[in-house]
C-alpha atoms as a PDB file:
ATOM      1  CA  UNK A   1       0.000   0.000   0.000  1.00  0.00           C
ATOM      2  CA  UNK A   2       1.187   3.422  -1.265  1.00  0.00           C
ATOM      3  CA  UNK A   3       2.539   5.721   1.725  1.00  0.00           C
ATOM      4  CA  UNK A   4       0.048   9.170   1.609  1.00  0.00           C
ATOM      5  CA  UNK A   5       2.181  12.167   0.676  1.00  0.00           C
ATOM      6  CA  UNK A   6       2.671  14.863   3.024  1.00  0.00           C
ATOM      7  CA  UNK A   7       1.597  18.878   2.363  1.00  0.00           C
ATOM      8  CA  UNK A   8       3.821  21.168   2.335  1.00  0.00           C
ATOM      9  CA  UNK A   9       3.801  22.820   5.559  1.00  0.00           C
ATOM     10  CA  UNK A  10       3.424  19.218   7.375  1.00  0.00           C
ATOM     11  CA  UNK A  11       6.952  18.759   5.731  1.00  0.00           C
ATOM     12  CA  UNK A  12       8.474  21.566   6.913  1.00  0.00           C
ATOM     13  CA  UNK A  13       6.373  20.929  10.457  1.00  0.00           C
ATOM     14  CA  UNK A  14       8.556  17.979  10.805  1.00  0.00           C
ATOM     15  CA  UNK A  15      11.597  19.580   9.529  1.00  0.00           C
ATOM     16  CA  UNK A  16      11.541  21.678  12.571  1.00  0.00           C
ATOM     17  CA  UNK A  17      11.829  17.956  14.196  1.00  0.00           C
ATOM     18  CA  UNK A  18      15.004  17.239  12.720  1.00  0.00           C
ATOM     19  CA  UNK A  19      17.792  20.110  12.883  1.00  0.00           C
ATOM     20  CA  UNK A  20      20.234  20.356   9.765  1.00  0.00           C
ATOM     21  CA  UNK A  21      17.206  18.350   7.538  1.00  0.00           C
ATOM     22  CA  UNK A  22      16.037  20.421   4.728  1.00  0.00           C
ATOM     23  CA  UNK A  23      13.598  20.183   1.370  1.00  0.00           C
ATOM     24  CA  UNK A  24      15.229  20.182  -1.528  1.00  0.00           C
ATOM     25  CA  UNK A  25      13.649  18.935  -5.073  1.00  0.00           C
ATOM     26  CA  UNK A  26      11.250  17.121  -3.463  1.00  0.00           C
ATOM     27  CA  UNK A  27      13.168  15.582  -0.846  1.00  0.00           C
ATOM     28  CA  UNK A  28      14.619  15.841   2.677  1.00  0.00           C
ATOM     29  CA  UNK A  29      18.059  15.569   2.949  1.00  0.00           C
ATOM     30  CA  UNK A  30      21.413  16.168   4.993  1.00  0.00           C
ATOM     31  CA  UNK A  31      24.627  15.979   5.274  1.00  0.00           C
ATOM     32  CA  UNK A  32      26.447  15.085   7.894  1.00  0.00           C
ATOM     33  CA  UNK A  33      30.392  15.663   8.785  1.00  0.00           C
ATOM     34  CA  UNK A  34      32.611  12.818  10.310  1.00  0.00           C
ATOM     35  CA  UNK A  35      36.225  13.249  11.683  1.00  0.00           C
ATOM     36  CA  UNK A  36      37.441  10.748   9.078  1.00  0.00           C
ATOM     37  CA  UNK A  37      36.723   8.604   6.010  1.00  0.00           C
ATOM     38  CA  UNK A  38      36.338   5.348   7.906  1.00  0.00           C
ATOM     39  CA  UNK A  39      34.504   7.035  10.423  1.00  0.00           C
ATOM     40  CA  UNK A  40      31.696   7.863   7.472  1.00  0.00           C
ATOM     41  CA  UNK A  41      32.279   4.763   5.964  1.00  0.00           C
ATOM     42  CA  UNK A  42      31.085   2.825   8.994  1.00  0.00           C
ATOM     43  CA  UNK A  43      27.742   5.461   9.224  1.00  0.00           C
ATOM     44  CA  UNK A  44      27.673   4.151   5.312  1.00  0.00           C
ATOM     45  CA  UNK A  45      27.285   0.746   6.518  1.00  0.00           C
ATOM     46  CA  UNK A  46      24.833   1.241   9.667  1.00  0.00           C
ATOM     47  CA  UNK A  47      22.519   3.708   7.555  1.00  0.00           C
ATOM     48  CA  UNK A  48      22.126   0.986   5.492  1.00  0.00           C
ATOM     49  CA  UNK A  49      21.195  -1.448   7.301  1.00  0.00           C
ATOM     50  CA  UNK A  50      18.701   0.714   8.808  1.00  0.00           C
ATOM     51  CA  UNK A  51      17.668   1.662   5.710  1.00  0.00           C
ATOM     52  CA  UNK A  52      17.101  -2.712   5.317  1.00  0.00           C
ATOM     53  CA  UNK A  53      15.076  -2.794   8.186  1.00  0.00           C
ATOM     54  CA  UNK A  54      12.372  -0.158   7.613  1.00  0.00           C
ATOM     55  CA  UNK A  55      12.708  -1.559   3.493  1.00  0.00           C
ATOM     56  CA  UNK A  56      13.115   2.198   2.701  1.00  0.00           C
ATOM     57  CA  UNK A  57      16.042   3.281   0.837  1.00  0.00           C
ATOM     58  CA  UNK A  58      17.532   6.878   0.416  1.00  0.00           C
ATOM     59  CA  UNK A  59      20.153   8.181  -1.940  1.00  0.00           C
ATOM     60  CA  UNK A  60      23.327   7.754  -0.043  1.00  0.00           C
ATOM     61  CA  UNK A  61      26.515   9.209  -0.711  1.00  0.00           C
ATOM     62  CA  UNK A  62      29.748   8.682   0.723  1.00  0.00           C
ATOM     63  CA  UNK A  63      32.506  11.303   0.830  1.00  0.00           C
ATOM     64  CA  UNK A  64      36.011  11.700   2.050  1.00  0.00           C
ATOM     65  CA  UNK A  65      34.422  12.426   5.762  1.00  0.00           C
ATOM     66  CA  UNK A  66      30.677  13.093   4.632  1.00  0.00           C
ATOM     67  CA  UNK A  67      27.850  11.212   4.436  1.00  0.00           C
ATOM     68  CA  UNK A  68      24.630  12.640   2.321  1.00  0.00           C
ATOM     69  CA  UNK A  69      21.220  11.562   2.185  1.00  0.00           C
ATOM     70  CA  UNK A  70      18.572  12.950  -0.368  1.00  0.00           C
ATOM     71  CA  UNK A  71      14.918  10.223   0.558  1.00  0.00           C
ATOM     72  CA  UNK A  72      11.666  10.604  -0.855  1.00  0.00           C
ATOM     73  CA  UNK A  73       9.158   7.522  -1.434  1.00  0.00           C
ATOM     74  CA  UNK A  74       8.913   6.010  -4.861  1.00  0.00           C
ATOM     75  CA  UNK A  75       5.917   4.788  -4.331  1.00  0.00           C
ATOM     76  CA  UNK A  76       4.146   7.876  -3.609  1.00  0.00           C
ATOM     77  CA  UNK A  77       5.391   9.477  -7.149  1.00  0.00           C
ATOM     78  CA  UNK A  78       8.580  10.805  -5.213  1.00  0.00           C
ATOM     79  CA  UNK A  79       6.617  12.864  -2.939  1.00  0.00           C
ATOM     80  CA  UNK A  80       7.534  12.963   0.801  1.00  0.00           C
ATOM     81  CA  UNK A  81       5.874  10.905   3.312  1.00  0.00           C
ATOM     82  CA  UNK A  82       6.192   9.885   7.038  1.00  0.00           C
ATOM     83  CA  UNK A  83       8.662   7.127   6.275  1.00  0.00           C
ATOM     84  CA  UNK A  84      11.166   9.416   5.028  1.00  0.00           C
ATOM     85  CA  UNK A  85      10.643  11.130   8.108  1.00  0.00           C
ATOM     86  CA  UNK A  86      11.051   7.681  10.071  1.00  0.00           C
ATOM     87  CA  UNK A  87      14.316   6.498   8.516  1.00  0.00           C
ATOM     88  CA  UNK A  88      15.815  10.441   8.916  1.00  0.00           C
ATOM     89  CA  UNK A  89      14.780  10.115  12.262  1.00  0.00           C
ATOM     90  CA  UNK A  90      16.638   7.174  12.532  1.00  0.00           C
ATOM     91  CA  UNK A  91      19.431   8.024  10.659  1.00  0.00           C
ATOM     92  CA  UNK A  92      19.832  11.155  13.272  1.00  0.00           C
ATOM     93  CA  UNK A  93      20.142   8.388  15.988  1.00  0.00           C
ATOM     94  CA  UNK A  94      22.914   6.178  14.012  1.00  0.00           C
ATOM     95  CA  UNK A  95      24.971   9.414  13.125  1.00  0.00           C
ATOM     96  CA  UNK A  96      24.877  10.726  16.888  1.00  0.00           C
ATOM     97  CA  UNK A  97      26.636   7.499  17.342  1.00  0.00           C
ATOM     98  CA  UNK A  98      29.000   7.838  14.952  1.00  0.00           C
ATOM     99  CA  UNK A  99      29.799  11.090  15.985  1.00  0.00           C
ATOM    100  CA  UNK A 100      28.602  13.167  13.006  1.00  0.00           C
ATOM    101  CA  UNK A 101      27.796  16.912  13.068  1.00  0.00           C
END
């Protein structure tokens, strides 16, 4: 079943949730900042496996010590929904662990 997409303001509502998340072409994303490489290659690894669990996948890209997320839900046309919300939520629990900023 298709995930509902969220309005406007009820996206930036939750934004206000989720410090150093933004919209951008209709998606939330961030970027975080590690002290090294391995350090965000190790949040690589544990974002995705999150990103397993709740079978919602974002765009995920690895840097020299960055690690950037763009999510939306395919099967809502690309809109955003709550799960995006739920894995960045979860992602801002994995990266506090990892020590990102």
């Amino acid at each position: 079943m298709p995930s509902e997409p969220l309005s406007r303001k009820e996206i930036e509502d939750r934004l206000r949730e989720l410090p150093g998340w933004s919209l951008a072409d209709d998606r939330i994303t961030r970027t975080y900042r590690l002290a090294s490489h391995f350090a965000a290659a190790a949040m690589v690894v544990h974002v995705a496996r999150v990103q397993d669990e709740l079978n919602h996948h974002s765009d995920l890209t690895l840097g020299y010590n960055t690690v950037a997320l763009a999510v939306n839900t395919h099967d809502a046309g690309g809109a955003v929904t709550g799960r995006d919300f739920e894995l960045a939520a979860r992602v801002e629990a994995v990266a506090a662990a990892h020590g990102a900023s």
